[in-house]
PDB file of N, CA and C in Angstrom:
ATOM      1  N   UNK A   1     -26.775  59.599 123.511  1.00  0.00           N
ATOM      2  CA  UNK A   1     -26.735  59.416 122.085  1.00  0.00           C
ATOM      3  C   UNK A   1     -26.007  60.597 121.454  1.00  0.00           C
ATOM      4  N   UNK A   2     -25.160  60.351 120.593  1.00  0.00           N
ATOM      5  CA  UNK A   2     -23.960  61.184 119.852  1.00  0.00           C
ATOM      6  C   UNK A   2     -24.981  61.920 118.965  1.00  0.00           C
ATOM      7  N   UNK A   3     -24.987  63.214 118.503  1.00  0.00           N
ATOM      8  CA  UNK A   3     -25.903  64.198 117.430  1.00  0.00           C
ATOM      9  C   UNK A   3     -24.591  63.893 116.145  1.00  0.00           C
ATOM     10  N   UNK A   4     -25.322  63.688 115.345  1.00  0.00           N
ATOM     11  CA  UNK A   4     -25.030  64.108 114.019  1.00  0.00           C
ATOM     12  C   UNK A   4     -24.699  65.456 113.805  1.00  0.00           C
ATOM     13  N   UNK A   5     -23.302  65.795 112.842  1.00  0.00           N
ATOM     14  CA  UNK A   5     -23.112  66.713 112.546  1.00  0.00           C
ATOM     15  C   UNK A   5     -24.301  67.533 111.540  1.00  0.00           C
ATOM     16  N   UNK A   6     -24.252  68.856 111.643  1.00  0.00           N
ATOM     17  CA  UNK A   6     -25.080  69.316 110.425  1.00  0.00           C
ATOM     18  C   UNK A   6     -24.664  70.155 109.468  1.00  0.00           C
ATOM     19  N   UNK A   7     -25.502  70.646 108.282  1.00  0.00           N
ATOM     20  CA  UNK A   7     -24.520  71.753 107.460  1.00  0.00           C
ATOM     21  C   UNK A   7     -25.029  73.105 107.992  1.00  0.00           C
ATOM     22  N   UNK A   8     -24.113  73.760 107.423  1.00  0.00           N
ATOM     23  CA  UNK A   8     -24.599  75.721 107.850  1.00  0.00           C
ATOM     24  C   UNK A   8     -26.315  75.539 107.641  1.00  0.00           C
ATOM     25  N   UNK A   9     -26.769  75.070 106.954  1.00  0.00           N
ATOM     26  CA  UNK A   9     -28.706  75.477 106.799  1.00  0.00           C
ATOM     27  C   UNK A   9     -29.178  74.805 107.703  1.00  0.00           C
ATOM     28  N   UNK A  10     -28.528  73.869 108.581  1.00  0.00           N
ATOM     29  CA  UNK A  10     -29.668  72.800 109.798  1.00  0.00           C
ATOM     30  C   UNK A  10     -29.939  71.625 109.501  1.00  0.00           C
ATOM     31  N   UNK A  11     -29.030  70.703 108.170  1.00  0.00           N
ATOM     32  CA  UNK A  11     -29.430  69.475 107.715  1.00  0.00           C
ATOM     33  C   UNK A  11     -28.289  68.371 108.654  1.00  0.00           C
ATOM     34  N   UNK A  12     -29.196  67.833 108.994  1.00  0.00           N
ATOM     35  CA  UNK A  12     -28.393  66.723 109.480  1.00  0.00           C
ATOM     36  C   UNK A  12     -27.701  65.678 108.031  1.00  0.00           C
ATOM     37  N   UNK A  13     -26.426  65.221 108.745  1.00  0.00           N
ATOM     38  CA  UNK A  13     -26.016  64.714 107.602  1.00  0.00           C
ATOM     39  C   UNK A  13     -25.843  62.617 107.833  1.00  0.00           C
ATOM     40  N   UNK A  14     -27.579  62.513 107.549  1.00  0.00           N
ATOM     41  CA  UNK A  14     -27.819  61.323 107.415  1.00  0.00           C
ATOM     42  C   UNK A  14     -27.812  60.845 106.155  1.00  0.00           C
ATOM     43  N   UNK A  15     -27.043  59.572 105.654  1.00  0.00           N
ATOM     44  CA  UNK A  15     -27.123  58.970 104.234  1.00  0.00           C
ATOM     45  C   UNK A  15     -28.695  58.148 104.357  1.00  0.00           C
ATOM     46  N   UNK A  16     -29.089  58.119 103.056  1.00  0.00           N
ATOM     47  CA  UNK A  16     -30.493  57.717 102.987  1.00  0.00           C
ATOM     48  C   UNK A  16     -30.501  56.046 102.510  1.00  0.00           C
ATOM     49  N   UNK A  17     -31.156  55.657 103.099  1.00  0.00           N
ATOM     50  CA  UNK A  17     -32.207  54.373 102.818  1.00  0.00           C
ATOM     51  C   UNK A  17     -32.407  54.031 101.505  1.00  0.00           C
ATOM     52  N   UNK A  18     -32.236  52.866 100.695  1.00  0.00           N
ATOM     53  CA  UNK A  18     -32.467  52.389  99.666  1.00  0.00           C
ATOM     54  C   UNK A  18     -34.228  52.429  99.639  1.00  0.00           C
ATOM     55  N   UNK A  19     -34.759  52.829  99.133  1.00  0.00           N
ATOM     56  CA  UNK A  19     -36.577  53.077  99.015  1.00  0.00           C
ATOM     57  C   UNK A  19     -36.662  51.846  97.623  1.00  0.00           C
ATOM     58  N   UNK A  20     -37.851  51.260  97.741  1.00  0.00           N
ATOM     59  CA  UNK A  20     -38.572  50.704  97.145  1.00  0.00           C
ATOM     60  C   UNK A  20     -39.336  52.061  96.118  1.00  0.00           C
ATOM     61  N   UNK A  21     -39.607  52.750  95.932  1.00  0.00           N
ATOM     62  CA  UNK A  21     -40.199  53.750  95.278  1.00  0.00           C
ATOM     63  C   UNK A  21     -41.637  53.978  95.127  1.00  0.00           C
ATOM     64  N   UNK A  22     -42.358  53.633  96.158  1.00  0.00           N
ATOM     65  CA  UNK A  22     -43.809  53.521  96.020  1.00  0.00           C
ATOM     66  C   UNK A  22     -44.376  54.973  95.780  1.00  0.00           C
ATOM     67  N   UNK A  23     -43.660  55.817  96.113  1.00  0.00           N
ATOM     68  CA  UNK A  23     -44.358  57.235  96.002  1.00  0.00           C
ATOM     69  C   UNK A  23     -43.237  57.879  95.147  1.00  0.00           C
ATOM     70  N   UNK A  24     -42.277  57.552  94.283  1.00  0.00           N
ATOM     71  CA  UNK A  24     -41.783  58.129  93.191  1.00  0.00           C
ATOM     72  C   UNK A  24     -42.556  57.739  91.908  1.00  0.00           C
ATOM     73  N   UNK A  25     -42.358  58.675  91.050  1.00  0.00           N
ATOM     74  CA  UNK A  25     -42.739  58.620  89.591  1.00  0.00           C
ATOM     75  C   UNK A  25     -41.486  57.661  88.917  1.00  0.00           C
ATOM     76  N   UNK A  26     -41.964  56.969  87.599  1.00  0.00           N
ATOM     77  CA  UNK A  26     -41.255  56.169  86.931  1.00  0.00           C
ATOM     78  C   UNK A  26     -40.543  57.072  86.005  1.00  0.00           C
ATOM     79  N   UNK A  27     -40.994  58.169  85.973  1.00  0.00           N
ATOM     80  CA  UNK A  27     -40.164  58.510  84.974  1.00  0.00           C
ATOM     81  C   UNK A  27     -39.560  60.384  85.113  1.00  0.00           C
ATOM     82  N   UNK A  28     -39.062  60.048  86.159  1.00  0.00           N
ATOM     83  CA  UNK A  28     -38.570  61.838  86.948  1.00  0.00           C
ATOM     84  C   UNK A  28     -38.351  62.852  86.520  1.00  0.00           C
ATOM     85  N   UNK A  29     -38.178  64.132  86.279  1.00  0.00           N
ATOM     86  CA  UNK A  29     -37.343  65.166  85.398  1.00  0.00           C
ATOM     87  C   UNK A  29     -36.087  65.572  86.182  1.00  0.00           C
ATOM     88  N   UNK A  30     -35.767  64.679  87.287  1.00  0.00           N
ATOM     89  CA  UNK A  30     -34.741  64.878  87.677  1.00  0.00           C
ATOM     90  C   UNK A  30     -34.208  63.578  88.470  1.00  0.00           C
ATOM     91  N   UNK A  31     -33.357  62.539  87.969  1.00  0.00           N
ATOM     92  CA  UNK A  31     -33.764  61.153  88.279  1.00  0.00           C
ATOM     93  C   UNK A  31     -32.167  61.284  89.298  1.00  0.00           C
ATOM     94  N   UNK A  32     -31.005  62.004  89.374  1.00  0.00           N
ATOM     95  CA  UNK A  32     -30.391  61.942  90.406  1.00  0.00           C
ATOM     96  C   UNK A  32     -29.919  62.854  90.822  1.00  0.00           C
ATOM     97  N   UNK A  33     -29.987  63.200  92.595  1.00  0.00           N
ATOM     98  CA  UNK A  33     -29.657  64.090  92.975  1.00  0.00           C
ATOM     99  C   UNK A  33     -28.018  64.536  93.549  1.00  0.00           C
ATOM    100  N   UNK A  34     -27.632  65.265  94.396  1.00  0.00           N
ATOM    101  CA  UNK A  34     -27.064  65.541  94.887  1.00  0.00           C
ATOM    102  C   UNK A  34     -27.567  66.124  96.552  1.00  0.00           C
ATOM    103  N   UNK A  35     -27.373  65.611  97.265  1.00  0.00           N
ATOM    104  CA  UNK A  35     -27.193  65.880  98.887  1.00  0.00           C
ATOM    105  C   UNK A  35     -26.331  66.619  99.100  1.00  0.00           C
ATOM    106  N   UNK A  36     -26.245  68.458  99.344  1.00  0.00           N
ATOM    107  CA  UNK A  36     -25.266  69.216 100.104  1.00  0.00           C
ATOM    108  C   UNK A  36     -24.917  68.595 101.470  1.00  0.00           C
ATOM    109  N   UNK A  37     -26.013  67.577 102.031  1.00  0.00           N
ATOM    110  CA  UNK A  37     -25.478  67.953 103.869  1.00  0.00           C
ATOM    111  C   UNK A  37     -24.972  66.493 103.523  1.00  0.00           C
ATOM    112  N   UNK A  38     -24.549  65.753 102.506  1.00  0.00           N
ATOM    113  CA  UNK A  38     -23.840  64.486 102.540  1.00  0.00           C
ATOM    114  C   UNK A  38     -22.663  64.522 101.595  1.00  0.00           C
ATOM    115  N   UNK A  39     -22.696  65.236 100.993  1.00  0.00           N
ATOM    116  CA  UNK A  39     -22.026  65.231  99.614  1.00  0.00           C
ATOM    117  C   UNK A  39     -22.503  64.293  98.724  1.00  0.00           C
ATOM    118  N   UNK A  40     -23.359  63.555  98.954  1.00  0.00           N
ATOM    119  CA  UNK A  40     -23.596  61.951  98.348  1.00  0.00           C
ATOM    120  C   UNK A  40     -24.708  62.040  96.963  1.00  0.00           C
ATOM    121  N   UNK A  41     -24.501  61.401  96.218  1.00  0.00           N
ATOM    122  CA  UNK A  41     -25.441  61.250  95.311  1.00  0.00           C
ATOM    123  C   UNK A  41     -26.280  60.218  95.463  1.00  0.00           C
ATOM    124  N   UNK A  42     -27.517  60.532  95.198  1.00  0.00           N
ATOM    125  CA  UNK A  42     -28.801  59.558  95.822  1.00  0.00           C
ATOM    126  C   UNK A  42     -29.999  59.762  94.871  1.00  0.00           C
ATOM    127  N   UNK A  43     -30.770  58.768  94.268  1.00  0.00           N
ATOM    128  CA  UNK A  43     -31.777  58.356  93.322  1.00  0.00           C
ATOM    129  C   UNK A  43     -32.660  59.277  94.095  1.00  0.00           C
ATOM    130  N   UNK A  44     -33.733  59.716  93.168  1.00  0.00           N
ATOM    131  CA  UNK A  44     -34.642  60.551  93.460  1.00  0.00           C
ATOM    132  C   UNK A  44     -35.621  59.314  94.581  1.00  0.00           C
ATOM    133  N   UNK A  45     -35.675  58.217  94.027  1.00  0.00           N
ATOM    134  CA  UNK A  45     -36.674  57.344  95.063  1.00  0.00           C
ATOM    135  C   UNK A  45     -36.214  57.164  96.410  1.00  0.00           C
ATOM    136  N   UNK A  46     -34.553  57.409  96.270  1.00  0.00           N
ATOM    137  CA  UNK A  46     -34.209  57.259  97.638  1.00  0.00           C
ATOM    138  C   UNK A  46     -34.474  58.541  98.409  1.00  0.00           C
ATOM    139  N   UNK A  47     -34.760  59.473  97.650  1.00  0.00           N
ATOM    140  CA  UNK A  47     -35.031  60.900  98.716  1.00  0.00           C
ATOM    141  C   UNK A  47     -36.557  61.387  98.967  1.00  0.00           C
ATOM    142  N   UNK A  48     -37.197  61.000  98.440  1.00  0.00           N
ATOM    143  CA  UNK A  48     -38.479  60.564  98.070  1.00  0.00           C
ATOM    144  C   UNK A  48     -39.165  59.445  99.463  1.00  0.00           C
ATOM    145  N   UNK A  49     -38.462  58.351  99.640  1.00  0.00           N
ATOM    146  CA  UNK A  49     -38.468  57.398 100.835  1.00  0.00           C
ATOM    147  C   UNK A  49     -40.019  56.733  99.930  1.00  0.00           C
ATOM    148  N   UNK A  50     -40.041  55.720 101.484  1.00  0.00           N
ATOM    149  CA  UNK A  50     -41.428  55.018 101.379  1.00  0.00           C
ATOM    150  C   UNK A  50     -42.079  55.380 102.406  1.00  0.00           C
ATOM    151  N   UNK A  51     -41.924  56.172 102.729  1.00  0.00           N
ATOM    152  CA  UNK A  51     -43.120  56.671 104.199  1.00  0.00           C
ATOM    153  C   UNK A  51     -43.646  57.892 103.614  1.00  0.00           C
ATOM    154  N   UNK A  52     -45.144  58.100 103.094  1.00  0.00           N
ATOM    155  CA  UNK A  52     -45.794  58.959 102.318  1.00  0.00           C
ATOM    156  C   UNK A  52     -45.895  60.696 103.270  1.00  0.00           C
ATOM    157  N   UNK A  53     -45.658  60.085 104.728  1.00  0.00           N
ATOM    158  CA  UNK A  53     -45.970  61.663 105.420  1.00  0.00           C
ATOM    159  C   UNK A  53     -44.272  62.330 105.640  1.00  0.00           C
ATOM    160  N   UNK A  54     -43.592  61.395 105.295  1.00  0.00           N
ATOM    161  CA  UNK A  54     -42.400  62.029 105.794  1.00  0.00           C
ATOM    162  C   UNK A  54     -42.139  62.700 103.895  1.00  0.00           C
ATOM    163  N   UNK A  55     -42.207  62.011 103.269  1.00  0.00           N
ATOM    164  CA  UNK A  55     -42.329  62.714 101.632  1.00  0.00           C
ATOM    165  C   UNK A  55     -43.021  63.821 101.752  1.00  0.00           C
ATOM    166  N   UNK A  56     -44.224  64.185 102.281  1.00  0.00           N
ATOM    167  CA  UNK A  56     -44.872  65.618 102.620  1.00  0.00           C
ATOM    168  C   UNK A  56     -43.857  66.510 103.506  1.00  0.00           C
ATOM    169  N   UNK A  57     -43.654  66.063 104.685  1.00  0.00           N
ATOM    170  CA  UNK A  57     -42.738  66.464 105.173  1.00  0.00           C
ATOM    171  C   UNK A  57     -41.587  67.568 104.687  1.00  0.00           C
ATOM    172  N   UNK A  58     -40.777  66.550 104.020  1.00  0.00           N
ATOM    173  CA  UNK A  58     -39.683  66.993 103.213  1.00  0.00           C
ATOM    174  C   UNK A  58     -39.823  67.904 101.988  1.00  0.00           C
ATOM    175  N   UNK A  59     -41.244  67.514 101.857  1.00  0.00           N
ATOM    176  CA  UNK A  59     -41.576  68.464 100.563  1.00  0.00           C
ATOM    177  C   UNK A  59     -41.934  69.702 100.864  1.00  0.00           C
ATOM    178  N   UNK A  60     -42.123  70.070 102.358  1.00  0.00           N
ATOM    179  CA  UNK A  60     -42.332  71.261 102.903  1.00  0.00           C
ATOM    180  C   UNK A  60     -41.123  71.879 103.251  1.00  0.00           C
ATOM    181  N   UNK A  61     -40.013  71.262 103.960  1.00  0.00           N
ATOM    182  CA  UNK A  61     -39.266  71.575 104.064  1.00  0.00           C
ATOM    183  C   UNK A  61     -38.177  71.785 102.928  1.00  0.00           C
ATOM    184  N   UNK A  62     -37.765  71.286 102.121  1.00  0.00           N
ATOM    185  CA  UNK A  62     -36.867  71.648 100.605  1.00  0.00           C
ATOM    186  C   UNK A  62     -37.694  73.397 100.157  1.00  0.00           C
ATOM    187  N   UNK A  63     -39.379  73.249 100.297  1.00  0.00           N
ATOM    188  CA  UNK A  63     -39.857  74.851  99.806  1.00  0.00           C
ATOM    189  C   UNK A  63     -38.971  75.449 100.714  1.00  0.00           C
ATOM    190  N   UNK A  64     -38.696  75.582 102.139  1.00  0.00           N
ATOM    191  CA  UNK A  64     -38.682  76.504 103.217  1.00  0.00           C
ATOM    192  C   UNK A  64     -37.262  76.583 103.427  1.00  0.00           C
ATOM    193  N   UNK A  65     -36.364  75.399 102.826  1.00  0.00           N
ATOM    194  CA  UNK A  65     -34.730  75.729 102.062  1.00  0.00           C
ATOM    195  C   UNK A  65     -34.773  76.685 100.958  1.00  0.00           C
ATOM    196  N   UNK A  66     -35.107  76.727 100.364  1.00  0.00           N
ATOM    197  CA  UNK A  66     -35.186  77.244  98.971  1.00  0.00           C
ATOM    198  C   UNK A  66     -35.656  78.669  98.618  1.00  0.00           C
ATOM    199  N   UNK A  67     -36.417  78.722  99.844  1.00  0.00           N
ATOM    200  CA  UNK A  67     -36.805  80.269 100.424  1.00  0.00           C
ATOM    201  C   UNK A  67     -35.610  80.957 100.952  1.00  0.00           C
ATOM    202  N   UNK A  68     -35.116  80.148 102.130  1.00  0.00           N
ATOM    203  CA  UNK A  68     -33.936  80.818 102.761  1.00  0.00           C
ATOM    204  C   UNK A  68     -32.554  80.607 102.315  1.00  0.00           C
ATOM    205  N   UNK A  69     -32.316  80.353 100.800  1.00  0.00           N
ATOM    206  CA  UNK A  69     -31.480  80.085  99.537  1.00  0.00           C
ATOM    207  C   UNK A  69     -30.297  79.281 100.469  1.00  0.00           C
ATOM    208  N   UNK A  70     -31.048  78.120 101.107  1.00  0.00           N
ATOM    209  CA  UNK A  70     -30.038  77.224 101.484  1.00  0.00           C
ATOM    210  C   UNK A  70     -30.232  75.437 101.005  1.00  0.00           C
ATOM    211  N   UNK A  71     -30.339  75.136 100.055  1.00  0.00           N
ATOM    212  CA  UNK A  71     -30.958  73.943  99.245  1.00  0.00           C
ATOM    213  C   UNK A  71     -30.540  72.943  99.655  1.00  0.00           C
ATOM    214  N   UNK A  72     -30.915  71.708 100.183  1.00  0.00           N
ATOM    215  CA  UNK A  72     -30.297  70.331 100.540  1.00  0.00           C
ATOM    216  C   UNK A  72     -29.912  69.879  99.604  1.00  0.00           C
ATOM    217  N   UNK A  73     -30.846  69.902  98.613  1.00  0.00           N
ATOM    218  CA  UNK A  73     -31.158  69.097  96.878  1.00  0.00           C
ATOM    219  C   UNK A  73     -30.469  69.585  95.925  1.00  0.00           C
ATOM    220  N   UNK A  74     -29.663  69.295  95.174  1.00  0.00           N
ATOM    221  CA  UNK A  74     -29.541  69.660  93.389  1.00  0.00           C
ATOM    222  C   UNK A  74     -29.231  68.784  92.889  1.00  0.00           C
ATOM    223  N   UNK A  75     -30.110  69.446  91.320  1.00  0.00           N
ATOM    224  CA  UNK A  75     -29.755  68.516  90.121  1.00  0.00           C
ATOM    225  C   UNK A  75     -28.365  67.945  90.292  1.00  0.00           C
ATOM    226  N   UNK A  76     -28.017  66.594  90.002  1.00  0.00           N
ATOM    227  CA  UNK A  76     -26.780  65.931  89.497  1.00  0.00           C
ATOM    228  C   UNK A  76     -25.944  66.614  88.198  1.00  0.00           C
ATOM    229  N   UNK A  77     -27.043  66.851  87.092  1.00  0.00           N
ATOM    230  CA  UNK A  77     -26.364  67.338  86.424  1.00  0.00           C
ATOM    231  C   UNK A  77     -26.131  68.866  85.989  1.00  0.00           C
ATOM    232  N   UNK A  78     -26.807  69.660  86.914  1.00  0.00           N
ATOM    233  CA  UNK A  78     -26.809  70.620  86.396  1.00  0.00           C
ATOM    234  C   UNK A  78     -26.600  72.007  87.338  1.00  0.00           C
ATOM    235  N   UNK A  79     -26.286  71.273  88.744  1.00  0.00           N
ATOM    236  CA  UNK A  79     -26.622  71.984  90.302  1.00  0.00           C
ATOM    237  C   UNK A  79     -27.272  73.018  90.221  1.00  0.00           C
ATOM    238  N   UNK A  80     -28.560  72.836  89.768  1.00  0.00           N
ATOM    239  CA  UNK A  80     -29.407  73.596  90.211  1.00  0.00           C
ATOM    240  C   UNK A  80     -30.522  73.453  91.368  1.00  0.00           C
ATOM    241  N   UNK A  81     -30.865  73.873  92.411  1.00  0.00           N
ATOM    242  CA  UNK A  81     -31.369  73.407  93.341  1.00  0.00           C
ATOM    243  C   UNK A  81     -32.738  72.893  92.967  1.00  0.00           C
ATOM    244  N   UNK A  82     -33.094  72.107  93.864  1.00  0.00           N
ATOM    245  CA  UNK A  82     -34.640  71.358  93.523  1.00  0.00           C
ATOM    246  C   UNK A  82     -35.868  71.553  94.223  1.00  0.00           C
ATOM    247  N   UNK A  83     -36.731  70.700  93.953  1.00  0.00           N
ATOM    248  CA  UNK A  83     -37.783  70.754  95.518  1.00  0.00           C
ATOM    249  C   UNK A  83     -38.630  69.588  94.856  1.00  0.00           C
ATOM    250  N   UNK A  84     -39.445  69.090  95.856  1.00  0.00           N
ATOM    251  CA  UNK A  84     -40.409  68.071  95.595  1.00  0.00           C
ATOM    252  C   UNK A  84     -41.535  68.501  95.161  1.00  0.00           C
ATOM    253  N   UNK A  85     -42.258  67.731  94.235  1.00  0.00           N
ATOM    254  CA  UNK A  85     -43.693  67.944  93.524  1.00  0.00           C
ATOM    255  C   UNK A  85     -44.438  66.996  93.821  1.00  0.00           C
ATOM    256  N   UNK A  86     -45.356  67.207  94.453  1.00  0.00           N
ATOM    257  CA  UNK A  86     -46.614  65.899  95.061  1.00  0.00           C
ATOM    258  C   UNK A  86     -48.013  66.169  93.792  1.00  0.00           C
ATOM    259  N   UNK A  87     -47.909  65.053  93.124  1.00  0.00           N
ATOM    260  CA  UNK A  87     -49.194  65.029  92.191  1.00  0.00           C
ATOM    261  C   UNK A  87     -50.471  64.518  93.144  1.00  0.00           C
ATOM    262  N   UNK A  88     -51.675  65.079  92.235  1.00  0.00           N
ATOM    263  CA  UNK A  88     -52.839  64.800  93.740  1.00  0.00           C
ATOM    264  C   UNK A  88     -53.294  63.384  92.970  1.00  0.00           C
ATOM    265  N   UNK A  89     -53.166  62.830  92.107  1.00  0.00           N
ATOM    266  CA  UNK A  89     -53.767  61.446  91.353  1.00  0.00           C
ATOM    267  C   UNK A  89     -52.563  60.678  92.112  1.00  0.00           C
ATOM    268  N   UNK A  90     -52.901  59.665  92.863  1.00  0.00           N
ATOM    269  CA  UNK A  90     -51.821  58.630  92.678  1.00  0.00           C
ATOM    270  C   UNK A  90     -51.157  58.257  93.954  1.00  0.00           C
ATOM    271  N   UNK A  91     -51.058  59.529  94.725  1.00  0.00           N
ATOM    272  CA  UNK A  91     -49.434  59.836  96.007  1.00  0.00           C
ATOM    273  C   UNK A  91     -48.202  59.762  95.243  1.00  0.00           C
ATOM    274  N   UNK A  92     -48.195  60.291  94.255  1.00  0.00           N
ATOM    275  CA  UNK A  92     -46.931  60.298  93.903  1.00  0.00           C
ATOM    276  C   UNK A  92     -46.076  61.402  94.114  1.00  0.00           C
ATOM    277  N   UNK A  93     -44.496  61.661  93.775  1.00  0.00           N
ATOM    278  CA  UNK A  93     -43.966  62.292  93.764  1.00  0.00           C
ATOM    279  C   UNK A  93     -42.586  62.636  93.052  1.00  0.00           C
ATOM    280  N   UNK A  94     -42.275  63.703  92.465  1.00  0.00           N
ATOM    281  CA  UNK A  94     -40.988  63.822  91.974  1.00  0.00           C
ATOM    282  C   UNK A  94     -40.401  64.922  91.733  1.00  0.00           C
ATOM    283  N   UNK A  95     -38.972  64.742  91.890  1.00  0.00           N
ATOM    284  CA  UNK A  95     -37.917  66.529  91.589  1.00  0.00           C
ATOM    285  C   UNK A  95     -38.431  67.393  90.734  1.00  0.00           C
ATOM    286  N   UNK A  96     -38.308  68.754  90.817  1.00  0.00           N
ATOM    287  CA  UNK A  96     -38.406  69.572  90.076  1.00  0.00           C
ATOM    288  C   UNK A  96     -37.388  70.416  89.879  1.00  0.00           C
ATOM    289  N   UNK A  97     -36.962  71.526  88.990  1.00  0.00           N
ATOM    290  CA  UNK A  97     -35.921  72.304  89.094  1.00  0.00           C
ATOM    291  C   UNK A  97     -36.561  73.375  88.406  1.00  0.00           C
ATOM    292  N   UNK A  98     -36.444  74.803  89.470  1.00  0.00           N
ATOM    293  CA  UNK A  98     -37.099  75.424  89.570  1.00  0.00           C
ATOM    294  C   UNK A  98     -37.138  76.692  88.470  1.00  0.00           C
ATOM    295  N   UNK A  99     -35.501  76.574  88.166  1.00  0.00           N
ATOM    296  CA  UNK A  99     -35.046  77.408  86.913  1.00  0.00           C
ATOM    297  C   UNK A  99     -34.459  75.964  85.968  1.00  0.00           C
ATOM    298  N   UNK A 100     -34.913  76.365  84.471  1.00  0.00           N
ATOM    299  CA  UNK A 100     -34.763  75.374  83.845  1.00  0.00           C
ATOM    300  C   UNK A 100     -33.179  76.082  82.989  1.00  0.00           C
ATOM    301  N   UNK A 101     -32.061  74.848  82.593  1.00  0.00           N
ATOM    302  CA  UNK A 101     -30.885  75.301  82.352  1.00  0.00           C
ATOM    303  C   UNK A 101     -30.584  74.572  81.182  1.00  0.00           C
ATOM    304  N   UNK A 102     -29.715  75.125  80.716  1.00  0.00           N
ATOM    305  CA  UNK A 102     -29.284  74.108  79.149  1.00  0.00           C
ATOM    306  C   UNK A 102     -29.255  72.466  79.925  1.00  0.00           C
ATOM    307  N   UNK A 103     -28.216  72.789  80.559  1.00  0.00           N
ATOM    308  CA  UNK A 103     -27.672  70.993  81.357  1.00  0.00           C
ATOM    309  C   UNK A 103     -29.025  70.269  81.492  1.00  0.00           C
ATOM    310  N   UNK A 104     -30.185  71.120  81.988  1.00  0.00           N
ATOM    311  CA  UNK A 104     -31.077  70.017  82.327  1.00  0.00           C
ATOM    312  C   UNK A 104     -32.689  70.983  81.950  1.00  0.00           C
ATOM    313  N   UNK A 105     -32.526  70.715  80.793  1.00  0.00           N
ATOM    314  CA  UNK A 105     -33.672  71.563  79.714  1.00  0.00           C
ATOM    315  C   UNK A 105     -35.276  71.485  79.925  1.00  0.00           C
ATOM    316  N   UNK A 106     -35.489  70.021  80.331  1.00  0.00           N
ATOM    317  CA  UNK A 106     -36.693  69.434  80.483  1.00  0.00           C
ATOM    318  C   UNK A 106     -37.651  70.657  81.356  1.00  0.00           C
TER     319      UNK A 106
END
């Protein structure tokens, strides 16, 4: 089996899955992203997925990018890097941006 290329931080550069959004919020503070290891722009539900442990997952891993100032995630509009927020009511989840910027004020 052929490996996927990756970027300088260790991301494989897989395009994501159309998600149903069962564990996104309806109403995001950051509703589209940007993928460094794809170049691709992708709905927060699609990065988010429908598999609730791999959303933990990822939500551990974007902190442990973001530490080692190498970000998978940024805002669409404002490239500022992101990370996931898991609310404890619900399983839900959605973007955050960690420094808030004119482009994306919220």
């Amino acid at each position: 089996m052929t490996e996927r290329p990756t970027t300088p931080g260790g991301h494989r550069q897989v395009p994501l899955s159309r998600a149903l959004g069962h564990f996104a919020v309806e109403d995001p503070e950051v509703v589209e992203l940007l993928d460094l290891s794809t170049g691709r722009f992708e709905r927060h539900a699609d990065v988010i997925g429908d598999d609730y442990e791999k959303a933990l997952q990822l939500r551990m891993q974007l902190q442990t990018d973001l530490r080692r100032e190498q970000p998978r995630f940024v805002c669409a509009m404002c490239m500022t890097p992101v990370y996931l927020v898991s609310r404890p009511e619900g399983r839900k989840f959605f973007s955050g941006i960690r420094w808030k910027t004119a482009a994306a004020p919220r």
